[in-house]
Protein backbone atom coordinates (compact mmCIF):
# COMPACT_ATOMS: atom_id res chain seq x y z
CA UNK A 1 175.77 -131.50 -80.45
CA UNK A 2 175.23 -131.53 -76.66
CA UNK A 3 177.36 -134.21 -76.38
CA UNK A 4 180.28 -132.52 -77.83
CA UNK A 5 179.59 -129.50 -75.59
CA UNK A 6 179.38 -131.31 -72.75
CA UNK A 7 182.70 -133.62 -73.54
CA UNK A 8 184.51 -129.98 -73.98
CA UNK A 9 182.60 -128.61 -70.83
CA UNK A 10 183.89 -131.75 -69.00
CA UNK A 11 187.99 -131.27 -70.46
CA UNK A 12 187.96 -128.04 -68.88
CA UNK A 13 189.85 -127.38 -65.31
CA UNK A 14 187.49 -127.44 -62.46
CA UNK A 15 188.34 -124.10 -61.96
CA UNK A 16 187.94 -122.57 -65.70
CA UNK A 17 184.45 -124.22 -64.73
CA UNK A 18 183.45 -122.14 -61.99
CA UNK A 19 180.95 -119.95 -62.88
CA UNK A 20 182.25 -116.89 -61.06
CA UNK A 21 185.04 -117.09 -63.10
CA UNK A 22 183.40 -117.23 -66.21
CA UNK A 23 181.75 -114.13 -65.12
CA UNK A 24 185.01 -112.87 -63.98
CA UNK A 25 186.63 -112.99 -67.42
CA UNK A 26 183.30 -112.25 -69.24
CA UNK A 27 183.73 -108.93 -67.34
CA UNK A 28 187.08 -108.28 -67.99
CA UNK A 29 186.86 -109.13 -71.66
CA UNK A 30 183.79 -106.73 -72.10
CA UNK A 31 185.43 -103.54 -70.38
CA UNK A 32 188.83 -103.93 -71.92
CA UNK A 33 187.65 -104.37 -75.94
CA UNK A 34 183.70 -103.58 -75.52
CA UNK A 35 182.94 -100.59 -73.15
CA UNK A 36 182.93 -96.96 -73.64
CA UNK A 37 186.00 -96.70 -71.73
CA UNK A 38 188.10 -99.52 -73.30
CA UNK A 39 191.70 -100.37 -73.43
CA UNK A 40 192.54 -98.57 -76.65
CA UNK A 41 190.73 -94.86 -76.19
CA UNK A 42 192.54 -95.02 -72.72
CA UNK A 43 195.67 -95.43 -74.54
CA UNK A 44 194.68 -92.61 -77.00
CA UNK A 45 193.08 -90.34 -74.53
CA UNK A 46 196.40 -91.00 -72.88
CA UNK A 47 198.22 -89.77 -76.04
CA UNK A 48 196.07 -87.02 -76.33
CA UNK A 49 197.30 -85.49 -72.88
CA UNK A 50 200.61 -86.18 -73.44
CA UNK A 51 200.89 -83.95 -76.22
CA UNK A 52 198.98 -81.06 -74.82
CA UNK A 53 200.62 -81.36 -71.66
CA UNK A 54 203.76 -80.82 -74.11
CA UNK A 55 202.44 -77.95 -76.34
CA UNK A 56 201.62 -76.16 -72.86
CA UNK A 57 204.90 -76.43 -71.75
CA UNK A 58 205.98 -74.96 -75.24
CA UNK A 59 203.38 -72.34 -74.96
CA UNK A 60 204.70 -71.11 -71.76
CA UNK A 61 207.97 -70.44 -73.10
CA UNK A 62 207.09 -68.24 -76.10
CA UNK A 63 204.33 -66.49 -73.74
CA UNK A 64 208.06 -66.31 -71.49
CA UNK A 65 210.06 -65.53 -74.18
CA UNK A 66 207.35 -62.71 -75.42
CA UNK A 67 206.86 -61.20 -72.22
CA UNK A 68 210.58 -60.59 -71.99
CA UNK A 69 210.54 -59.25 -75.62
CA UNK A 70 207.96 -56.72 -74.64
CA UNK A 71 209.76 -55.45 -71.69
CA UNK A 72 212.67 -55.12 -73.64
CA UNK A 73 210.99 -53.09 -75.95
CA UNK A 74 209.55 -51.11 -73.69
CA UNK A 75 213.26 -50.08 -72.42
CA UNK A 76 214.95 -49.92 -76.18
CA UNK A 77 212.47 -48.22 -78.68
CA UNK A 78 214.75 -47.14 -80.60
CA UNK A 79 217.24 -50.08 -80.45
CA UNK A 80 213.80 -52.40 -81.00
CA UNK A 81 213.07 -50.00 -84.24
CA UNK A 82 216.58 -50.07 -85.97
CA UNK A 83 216.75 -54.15 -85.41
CA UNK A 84 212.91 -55.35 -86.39
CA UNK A 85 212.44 -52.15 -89.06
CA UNK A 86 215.97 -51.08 -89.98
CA UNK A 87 215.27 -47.48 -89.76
CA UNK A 88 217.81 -45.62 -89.56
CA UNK A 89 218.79 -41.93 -88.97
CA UNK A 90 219.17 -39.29 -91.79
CA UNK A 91 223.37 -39.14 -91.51
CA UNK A 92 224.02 -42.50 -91.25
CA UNK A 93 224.42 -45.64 -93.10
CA UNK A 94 223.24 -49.30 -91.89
CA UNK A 95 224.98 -52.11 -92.47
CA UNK A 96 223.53 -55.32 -92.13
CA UNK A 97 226.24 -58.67 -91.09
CA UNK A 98 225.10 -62.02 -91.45
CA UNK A 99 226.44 -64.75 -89.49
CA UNK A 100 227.54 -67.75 -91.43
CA UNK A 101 224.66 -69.87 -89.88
CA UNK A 102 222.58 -67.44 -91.65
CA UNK A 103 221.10 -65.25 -88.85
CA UNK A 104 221.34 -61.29 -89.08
């Protein structure tokens, strides 16, 4: 048995036999597949902040989008009133067009 080792030890490069680089790629093999921090939760943490950094932007825009809402509602009560509740006044009749893509 520790003749075999030795015959493979001996087959090796001189410099795959340098001990600093054995501890080199020892190192490098245990924080890429072994640590806490590895190779593949960096990749997912990475994920991970992708898509929030994403749903932020998208959250922005209907905070953007609500904001304006509001302030138009704030101008146009009653517009806001007959659109969102159809209410209408006592003389008057309301008719409701559709678009062909299906929006009122």
């Amino acid at each position: 048995m520790d003749e075999i080792l030795s015959n493979l030890w001996n087959k090796l490069p001189p410099p795959l036999r340098n001990r600093y680089f054995l501890t080199a790629v020892a190192f490098v093999a245990f924080m890429v597949f072994f640590d806490r921090h590895d190779l593949l939760t960096q990749i997912r943490l990475q994920s991970t902040v992708n898509k929030l950094e994403d749903d932020r932007v998208f959250y922005e825009e209907q905070i953007e989008a609500a904001e304006y809402e509001r302030l138009d509602m704030d101008v146009n009560k009653e517009r806001f009133a007959r659109e969102r509740y159809f209410m209408q006044k006592n003389d008057e009749d309301v008719f409701i067009i559709v678009d062909e893509n299906g929006e009122e």
